[in-house]
Each structure stands twice: as structure tokens, then as C-alpha cells.
C-alpha atoms as a PDB file:
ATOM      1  CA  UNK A   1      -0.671  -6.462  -8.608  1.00  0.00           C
ATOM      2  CA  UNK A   2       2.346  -6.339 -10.725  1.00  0.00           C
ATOM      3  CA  UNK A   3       2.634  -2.621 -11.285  1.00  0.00           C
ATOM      4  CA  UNK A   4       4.661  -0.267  -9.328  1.00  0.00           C
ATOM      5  CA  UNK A   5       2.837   0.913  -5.888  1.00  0.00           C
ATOM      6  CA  UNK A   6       5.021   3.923  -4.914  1.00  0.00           C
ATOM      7  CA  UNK A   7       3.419   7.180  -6.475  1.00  0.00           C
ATOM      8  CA  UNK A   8      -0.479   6.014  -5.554  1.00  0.00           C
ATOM      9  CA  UNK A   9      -2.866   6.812  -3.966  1.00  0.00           C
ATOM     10  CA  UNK A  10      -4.172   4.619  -1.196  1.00  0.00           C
ATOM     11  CA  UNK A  11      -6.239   4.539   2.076  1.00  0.00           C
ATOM     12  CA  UNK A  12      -5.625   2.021   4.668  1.00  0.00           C
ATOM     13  CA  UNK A  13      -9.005   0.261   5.133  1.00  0.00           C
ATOM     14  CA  UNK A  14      -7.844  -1.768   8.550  1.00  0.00           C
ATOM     15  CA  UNK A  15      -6.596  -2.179  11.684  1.00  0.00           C
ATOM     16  CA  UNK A  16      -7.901   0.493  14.236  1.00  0.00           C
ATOM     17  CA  UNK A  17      -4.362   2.182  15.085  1.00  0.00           C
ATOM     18  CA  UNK A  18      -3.723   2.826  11.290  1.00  0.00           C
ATOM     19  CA  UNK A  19      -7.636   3.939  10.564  1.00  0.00           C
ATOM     20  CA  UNK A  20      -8.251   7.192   8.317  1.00  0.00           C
ATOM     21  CA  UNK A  21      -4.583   7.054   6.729  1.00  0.00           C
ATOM     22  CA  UNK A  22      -4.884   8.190   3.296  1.00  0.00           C
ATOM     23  CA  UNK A  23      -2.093   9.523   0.918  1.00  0.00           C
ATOM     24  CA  UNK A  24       0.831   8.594  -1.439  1.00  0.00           C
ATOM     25  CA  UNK A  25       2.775   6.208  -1.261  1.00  0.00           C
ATOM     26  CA  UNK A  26       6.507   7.120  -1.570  1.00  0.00           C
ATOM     27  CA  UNK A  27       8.415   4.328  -0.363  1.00  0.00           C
ATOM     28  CA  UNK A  28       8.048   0.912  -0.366  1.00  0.00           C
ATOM     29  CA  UNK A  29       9.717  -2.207   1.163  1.00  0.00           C
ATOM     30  CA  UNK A  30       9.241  -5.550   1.956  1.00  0.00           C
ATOM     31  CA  UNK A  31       6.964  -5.558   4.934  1.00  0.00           C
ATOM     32  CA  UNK A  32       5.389  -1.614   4.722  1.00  0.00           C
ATOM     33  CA  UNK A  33       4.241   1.296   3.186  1.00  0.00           C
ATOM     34  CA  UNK A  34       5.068   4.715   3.545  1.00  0.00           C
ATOM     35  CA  UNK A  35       2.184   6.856   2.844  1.00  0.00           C
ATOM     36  CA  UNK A  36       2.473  10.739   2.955  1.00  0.00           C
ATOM     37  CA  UNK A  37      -0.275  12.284   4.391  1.00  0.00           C
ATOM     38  CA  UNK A  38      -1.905  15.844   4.498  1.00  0.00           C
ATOM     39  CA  UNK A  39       0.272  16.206   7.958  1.00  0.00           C
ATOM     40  CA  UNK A  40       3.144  13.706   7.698  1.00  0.00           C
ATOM     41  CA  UNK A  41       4.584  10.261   6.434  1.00  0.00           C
ATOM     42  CA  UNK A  42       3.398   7.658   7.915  1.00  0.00           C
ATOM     43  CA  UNK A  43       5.163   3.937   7.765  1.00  0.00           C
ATOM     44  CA  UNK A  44       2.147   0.953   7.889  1.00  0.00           C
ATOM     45  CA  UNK A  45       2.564  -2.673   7.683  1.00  0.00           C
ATOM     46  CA  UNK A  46       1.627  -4.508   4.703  1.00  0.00           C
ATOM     47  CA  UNK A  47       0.610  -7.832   7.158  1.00  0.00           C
ATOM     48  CA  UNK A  48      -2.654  -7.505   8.851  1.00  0.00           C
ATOM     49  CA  UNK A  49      -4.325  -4.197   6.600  1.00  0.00           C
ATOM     50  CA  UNK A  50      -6.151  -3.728   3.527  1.00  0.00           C
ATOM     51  CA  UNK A  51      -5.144  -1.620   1.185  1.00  0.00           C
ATOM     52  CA  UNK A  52      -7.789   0.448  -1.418  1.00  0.00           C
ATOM     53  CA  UNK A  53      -5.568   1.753  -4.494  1.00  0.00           C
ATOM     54  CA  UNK A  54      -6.727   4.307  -7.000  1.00  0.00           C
ATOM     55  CA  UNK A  55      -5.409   3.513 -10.129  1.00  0.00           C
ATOM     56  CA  UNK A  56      -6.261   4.821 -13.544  1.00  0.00           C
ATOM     57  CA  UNK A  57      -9.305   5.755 -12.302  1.00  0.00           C
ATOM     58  CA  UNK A  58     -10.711   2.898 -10.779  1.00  0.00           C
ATOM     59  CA  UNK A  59     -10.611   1.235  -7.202  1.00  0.00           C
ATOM     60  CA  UNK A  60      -9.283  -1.607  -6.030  1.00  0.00           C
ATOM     61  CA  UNK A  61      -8.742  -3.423  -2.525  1.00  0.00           C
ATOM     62  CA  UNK A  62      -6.016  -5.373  -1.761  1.00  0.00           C
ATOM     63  CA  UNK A  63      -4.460  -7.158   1.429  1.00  0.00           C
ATOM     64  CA  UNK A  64      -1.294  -7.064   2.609  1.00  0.00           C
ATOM     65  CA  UNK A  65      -1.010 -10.321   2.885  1.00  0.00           C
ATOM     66  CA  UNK A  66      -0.568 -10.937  -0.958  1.00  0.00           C
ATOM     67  CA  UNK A  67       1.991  -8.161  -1.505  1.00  0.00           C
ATOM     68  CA  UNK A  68       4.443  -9.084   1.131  1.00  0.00           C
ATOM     69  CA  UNK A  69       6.899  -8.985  -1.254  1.00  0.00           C
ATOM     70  CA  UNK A  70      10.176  -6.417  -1.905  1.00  0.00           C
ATOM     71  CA  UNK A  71       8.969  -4.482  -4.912  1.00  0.00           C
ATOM     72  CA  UNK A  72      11.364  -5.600  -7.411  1.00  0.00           C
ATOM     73  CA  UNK A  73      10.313  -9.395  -7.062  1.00  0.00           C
ATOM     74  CA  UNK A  74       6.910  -8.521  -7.099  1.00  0.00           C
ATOM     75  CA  UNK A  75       6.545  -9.072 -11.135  1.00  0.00           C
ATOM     76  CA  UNK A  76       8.337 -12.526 -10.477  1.00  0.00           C
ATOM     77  CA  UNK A  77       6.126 -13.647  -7.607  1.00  0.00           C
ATOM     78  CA  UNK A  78       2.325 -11.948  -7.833  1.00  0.00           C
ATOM     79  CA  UNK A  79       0.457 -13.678 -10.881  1.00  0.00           C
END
């Protein structure tokens, strides 16, 4: 996942409290997301979800786990 993440679309697929959150992202950090939704933005932790991404037309699922990274070292460190 070395490509840039804000911009995206992405549903969380975890964790009951964060259920049915689906949007763009538009700001990323270290440790969360920040996906605007239909009603608001919403900030959600990267540890503990999954994350499905639409990207050029295709689906993928990734955890949070793996991304806990700031975005600009995330080209350095993912492989």
C-alpha cells in the first residue's frame, strides 16, 4: 500500500462502534483516518479495523495494523 490514501474511498469493515462508516478520506496521520461522511467527518483508528479501499476500480481490504505508519514514510516502510 504505497500510494497515497487521502482522497479514497473507503468503508470501515470492523469494530462495532465504527460499523457502517463509509466516505473519503481527507486526512491522514499516523494512528487514524479521517473519513467524511454523507453527515460528518469522522476520525477512526487505523489499530484494530479493516479497511476496504476502492481504487481504480477495484477493491481491496486492508488492516490497520500494516499501515500504522505517518503517510510520508509509508513508501519507505510498506513493501
Amino acid at each position: 500500500m504505497r500510494s497515497e490514501l487521502i482522497g479514497m474511498d473507503v468503508e470501515v469493515l470492523s469494530a462495532p462502534c465504527y460499523a457502517w462508516i463509509a466516505g473519503r478520506i481527507v486526512d491522514e496521520t499516523k494512528n487514524t483516518f479521517t473519513v467524511a461522511t454523507a453527515r460528518s467527518e469522522r476520525m477512526v483508528p487505523k489499530k484494530g479495523n479493516q479497511f476496504k479501499f476502492m481504487h481504480h476500480n477495484e477493491e481491496f481490504v486492508i488492516a490497520g495494523s500494516e499501515i500504522l505508519h505517518r503517510p510520508e514514510d509509508r513508501i519507505k516502510k510498506v513493501r
